[in-house]
C-alpha atoms as a PDB file:
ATOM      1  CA  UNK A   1       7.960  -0.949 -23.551  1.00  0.00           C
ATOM      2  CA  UNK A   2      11.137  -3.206 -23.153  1.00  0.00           C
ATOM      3  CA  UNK A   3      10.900  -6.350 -20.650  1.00  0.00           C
ATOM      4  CA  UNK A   4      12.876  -4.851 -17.963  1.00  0.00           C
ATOM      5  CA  UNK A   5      11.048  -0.718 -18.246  1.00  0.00           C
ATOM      6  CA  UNK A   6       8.487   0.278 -15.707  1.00  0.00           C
ATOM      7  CA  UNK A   7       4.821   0.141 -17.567  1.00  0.00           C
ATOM      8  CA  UNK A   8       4.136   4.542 -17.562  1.00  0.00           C
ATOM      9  CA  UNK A   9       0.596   5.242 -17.320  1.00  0.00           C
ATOM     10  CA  UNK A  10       0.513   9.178 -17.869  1.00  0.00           C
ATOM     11  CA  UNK A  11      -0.801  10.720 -14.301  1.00  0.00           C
ATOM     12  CA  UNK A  12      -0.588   7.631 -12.576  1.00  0.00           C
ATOM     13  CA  UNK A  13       2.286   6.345 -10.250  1.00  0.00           C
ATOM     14  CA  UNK A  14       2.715   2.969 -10.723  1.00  0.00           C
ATOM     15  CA  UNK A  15       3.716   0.463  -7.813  1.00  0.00           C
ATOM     16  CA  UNK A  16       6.822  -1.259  -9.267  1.00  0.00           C
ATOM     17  CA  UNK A  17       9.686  -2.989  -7.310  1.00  0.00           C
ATOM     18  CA  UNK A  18      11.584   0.513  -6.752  1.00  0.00           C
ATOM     19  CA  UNK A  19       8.564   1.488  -5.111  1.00  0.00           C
ATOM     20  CA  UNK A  20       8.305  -1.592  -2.800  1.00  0.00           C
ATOM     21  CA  UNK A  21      11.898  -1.329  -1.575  1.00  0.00           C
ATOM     22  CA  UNK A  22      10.895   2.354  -1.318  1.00  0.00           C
ATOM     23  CA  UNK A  23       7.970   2.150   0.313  1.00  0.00           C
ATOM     24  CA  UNK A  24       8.760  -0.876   2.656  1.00  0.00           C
ATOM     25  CA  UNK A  25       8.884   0.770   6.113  1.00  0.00           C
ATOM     26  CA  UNK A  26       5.577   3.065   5.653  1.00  0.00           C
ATOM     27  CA  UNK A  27       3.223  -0.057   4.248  1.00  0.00           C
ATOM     28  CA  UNK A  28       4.648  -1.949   7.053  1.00  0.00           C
ATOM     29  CA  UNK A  29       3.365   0.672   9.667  1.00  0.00           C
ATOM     30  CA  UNK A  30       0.495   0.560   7.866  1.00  0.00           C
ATOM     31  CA  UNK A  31      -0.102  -2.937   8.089  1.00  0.00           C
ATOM     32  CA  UNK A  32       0.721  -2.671  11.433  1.00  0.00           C
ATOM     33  CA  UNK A  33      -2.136  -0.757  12.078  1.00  0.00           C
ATOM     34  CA  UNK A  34      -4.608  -3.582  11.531  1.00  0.00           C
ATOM     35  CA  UNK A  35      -3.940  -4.600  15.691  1.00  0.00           C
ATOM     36  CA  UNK A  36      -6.441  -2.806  17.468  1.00  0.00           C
ATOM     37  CA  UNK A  37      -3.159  -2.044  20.570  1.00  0.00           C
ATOM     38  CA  UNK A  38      -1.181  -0.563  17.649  1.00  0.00           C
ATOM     39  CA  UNK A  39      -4.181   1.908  16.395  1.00  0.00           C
ATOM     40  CA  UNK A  40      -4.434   2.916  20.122  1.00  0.00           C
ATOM     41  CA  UNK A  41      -0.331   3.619  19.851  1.00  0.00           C
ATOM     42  CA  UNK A  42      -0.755   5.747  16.723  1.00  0.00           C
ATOM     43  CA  UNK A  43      -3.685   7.370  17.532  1.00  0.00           C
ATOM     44  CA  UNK A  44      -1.791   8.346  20.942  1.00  0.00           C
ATOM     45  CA  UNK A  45       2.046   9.806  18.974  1.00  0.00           C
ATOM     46  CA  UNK A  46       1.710   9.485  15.638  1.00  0.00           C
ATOM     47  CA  UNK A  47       5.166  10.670  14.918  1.00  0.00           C
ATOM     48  CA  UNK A  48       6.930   8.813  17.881  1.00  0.00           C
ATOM     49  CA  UNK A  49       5.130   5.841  16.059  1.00  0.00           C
ATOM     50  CA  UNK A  50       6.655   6.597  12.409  1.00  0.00           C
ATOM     51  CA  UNK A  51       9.711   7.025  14.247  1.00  0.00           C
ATOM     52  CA  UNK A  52       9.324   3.760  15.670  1.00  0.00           C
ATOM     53  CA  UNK A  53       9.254   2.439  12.225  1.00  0.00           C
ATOM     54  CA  UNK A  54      11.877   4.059  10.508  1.00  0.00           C
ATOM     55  CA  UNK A  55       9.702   6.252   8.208  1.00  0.00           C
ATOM     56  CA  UNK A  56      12.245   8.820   5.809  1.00  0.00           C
ATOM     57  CA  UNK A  57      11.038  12.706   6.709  1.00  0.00           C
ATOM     58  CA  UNK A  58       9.019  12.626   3.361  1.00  0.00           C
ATOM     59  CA  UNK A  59       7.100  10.320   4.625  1.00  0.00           C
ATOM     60  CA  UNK A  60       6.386  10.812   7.964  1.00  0.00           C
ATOM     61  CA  UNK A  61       5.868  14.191   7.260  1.00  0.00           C
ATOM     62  CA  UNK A  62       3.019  12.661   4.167  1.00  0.00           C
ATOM     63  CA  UNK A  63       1.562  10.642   7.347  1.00  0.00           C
ATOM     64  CA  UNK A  64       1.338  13.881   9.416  1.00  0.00           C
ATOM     65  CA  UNK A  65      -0.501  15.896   6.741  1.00  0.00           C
ATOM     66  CA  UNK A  66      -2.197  12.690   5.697  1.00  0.00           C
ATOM     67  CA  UNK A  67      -1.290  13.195   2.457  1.00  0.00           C
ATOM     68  CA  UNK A  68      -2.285  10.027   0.442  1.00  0.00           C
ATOM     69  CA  UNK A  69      -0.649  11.372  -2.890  1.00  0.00           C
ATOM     70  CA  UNK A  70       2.384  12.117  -0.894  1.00  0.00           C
ATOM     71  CA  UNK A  71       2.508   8.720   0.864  1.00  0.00           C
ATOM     72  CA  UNK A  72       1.465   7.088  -2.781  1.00  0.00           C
ATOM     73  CA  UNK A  73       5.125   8.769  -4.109  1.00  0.00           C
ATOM     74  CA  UNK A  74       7.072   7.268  -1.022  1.00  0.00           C
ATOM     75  CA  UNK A  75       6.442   4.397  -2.259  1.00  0.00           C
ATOM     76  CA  UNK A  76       2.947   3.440  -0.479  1.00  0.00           C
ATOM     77  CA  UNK A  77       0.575   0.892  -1.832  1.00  0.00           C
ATOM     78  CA  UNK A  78      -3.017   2.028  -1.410  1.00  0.00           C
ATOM     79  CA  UNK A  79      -4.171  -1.227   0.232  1.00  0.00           C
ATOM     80  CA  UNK A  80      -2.264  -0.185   3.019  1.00  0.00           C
ATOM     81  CA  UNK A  81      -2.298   2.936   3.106  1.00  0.00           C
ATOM     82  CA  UNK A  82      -6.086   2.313   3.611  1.00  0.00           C
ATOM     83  CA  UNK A  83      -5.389   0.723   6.865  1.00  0.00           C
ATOM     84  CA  UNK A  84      -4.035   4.423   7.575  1.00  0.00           C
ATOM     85  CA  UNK A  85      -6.996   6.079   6.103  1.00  0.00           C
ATOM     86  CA  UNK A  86      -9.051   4.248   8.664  1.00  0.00           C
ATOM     87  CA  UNK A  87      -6.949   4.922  11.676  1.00  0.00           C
ATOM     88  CA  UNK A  88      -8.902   8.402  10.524  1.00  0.00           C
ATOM     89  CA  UNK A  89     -12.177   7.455   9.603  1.00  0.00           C
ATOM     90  CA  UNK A  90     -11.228   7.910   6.340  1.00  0.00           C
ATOM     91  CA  UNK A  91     -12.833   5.667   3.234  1.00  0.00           C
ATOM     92  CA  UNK A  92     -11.735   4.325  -0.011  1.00  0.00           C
ATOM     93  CA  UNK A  93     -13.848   7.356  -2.010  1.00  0.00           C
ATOM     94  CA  UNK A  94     -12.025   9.970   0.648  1.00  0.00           C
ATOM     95  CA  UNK A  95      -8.665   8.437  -0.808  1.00  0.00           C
ATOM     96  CA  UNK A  96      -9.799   8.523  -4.379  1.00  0.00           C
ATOM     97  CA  UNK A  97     -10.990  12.104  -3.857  1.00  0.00           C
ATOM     98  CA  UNK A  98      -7.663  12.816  -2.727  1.00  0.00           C
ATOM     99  CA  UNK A  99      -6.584  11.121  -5.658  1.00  0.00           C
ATOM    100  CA  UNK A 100      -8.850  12.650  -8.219  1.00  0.00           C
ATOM    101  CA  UNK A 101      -8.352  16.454  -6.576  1.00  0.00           C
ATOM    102  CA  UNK A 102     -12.223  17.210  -6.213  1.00  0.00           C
ATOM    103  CA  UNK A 103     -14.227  17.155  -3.028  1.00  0.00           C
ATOM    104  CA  UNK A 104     -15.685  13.510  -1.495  1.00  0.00           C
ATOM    105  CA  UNK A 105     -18.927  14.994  -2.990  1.00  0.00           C
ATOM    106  CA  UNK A 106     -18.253  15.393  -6.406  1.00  0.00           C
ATOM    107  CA  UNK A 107     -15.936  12.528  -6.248  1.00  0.00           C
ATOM    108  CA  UNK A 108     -19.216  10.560  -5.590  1.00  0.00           C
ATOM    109  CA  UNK A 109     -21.070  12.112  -8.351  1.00  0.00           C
ATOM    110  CA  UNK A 110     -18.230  11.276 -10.591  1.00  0.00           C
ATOM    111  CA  UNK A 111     -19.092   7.546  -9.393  1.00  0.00           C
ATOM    112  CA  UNK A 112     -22.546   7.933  -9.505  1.00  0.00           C
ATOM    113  CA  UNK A 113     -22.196   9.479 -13.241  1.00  0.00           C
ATOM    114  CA  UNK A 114     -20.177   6.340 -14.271  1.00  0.00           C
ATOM    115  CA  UNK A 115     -22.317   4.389 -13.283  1.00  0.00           C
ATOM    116  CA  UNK A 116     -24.940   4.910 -15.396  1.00  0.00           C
END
């Protein structure tokens, strides 16, 4: 890996620079969402509120299906797209199940199994 090359972790999108810039108008609706007036907004429109922050169509249309993997390749971080995940009851395990491709369930097990 030269100085100036993205690290590549095989299966894993990694959160580089490119993906900041990328990414910059969904994490900051995200971290929007941390004011209890601006859950209440979303909650109400969620569209009218990615429109409200500028969101490109791939990602407002990851928000609408709540598609974490989808949001993850346009350029979200997963510290705020956990804000998001909230908005929808939604824990850190439900976004690493999403992740993973398995159920919460055996996404738990998988925990549990590491565990020990």
């Amino acid at each position: 890996m030269t100085r100036n090359a993205p690290p590549s972790i095989p299966g894993t999108p990694v959160f580089t620079g490119v993906q900041a810039v990328r990414g910059y108008a969904l994490n900051h609706l995200c971290y929007s969402l941390n004011d209890a007036a601006n859950r209440a907004t979303f909650k109400d429109d969620p569209m009218a509120y990615c429109a409200r922050y500028n969101l490109t169509p791939e990602q407002t249309e990851a928000v609408r299906s709540l598609n974490v993997l989808a949001m993850i390749a346009a350029g979200g971080n997963v510290y705020y797209l956990a804000k998001l995940a909230g908005v929808y009851g939604l824990g850190v395990q439900d976004i690493g199940a999403q992740q993973t491709g398995v159920s919460l369930e055996e996404f738990k097990q998988k925990l549990l199994e590491a565990a020990h």
